[in-house]
C-alpha atoms as a PDB file:
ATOM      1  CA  UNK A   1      21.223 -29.590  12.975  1.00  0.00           C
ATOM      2  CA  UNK A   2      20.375 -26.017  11.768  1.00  0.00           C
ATOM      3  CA  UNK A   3      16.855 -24.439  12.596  1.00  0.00           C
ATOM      4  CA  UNK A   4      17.076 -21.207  10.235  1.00  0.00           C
ATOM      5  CA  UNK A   5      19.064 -19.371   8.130  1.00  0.00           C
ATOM      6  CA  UNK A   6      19.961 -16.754  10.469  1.00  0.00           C
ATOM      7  CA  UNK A   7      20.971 -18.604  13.611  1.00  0.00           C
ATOM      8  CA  UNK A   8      17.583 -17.904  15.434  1.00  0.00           C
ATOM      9  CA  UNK A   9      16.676 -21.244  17.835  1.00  0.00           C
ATOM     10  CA  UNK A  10      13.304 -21.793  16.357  1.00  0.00           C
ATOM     11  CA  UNK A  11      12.662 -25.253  18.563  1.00  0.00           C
ATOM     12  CA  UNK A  12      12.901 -22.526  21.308  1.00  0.00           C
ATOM     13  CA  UNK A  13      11.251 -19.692  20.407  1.00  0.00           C
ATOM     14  CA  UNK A  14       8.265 -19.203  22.325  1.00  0.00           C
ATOM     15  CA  UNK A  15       6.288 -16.867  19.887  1.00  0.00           C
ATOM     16  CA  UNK A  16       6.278 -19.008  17.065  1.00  0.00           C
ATOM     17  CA  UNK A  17       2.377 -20.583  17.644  1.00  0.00           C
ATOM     18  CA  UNK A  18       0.915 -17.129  17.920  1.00  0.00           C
ATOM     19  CA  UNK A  19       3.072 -15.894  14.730  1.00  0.00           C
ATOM     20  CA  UNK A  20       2.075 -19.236  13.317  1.00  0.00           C
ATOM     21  CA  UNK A  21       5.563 -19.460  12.510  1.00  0.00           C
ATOM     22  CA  UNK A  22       6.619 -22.974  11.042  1.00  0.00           C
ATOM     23  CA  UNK A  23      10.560 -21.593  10.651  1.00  0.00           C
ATOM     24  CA  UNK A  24      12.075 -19.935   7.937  1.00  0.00           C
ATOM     25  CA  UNK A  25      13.724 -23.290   6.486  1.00  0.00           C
ATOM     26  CA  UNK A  26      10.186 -24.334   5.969  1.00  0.00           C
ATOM     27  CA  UNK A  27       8.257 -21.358   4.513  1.00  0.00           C
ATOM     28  CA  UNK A  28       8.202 -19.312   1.607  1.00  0.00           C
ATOM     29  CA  UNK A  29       7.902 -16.105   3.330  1.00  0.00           C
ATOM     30  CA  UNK A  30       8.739 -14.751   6.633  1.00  0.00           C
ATOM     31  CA  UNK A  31       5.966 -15.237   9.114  1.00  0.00           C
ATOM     32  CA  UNK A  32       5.164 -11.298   8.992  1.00  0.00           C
ATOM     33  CA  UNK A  33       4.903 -11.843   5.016  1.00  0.00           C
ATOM     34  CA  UNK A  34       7.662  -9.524   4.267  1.00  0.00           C
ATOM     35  CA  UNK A  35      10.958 -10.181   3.059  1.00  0.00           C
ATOM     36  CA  UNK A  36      13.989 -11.344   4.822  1.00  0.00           C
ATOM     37  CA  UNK A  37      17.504 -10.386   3.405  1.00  0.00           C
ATOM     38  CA  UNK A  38      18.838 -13.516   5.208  1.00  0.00           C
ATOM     39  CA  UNK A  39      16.810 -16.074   4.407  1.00  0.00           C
ATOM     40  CA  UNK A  40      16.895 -14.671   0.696  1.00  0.00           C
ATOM     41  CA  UNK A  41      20.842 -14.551   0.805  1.00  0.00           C
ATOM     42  CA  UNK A  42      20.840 -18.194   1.789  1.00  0.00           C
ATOM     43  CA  UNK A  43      18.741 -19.319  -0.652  1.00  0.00           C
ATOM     44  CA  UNK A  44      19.839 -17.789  -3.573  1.00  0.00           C
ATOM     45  CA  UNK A  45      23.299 -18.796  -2.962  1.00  0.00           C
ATOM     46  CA  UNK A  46      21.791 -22.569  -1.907  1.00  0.00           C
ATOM     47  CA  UNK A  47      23.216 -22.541   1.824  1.00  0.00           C
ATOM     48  CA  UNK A  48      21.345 -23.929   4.939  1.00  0.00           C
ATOM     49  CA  UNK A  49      22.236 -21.098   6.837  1.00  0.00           C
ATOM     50  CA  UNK A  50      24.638 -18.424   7.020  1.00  0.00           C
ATOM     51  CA  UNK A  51      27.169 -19.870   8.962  1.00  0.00           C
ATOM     52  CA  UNK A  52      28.457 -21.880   5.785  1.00  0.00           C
ATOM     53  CA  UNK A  53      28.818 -18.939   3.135  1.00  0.00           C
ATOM     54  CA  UNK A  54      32.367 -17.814   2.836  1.00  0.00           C
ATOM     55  CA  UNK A  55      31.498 -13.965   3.795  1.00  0.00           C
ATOM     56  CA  UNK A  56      30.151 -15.135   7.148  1.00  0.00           C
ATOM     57  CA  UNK A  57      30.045 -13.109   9.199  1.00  0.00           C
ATOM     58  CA  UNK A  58      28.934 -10.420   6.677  1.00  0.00           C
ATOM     59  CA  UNK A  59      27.221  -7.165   7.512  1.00  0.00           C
ATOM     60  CA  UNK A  60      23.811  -8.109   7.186  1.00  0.00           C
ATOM     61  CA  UNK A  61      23.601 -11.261   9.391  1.00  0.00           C
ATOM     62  CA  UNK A  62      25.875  -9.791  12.141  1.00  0.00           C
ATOM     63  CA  UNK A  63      24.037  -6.523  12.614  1.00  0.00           C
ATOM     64  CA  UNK A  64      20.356  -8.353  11.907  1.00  0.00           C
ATOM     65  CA  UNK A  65      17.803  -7.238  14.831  1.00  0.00           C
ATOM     66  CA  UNK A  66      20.351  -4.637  16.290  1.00  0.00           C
ATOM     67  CA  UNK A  67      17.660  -2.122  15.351  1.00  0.00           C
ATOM     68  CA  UNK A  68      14.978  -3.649  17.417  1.00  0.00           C
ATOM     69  CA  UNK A  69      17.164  -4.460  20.537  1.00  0.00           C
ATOM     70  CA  UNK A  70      18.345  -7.719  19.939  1.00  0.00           C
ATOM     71  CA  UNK A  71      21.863  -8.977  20.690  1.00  0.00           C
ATOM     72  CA  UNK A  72      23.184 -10.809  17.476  1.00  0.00           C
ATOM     73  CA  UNK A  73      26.176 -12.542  19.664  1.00  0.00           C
ATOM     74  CA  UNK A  74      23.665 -15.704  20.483  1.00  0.00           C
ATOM     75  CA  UNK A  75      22.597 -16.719  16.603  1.00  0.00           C
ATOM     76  CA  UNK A  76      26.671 -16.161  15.136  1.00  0.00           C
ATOM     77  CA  UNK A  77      27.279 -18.519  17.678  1.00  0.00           C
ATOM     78  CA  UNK A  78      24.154 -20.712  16.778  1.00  0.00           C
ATOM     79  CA  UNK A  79      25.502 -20.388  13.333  1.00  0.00           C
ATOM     80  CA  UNK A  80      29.810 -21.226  14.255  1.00  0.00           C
ATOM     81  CA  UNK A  81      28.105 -24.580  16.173  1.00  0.00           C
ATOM     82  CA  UNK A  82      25.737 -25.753  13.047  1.00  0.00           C
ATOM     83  CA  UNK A  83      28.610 -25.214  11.106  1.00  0.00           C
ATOM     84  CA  UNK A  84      31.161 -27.519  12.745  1.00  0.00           C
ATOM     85  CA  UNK A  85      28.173 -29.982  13.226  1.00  0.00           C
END
């Protein structure tokens, strides 16, 4: 079972009752309000997540939160398991 587009645990994030953050599968926008080039992607092509498009992994979900620190090795992963079910 997926939890977002990106590969992101949501069941385990511990941030998402102060961001008010219901997952991106289940909002319009991004809990900041902004836009997400992910969660866009996936929708406009009509995928669950990312791990199912033929370009994974493509440049955008593999180098998502490198800016802010994060190590994207964790949600490709996320992604390969969803993806094999």
């Amino acid at each position: 079972m997926f939890e977002s587009r990106c590969g992101i645990k949501c069941d385990s994030c511990t941030g998402k009752e102060e961001a008010k953050c219901t997952g991106c599968t289940n909002m319009e926008k991004p809990f900041w309000g902004g836009e997400c080039g992910v969660k866009s992607c996936c929708e406009t092509k009509q995928l669950d997540h990312c791990g199912i498009c033929s370009d994974f992994p493509c440049e955008m979900v593999a180098t998502m939160g490198k800016e802010q620190g994060y190590d994207s090795a964790p949600r490709l992963d996320n992604l390969q398991k969803w993806t094999k079910g």
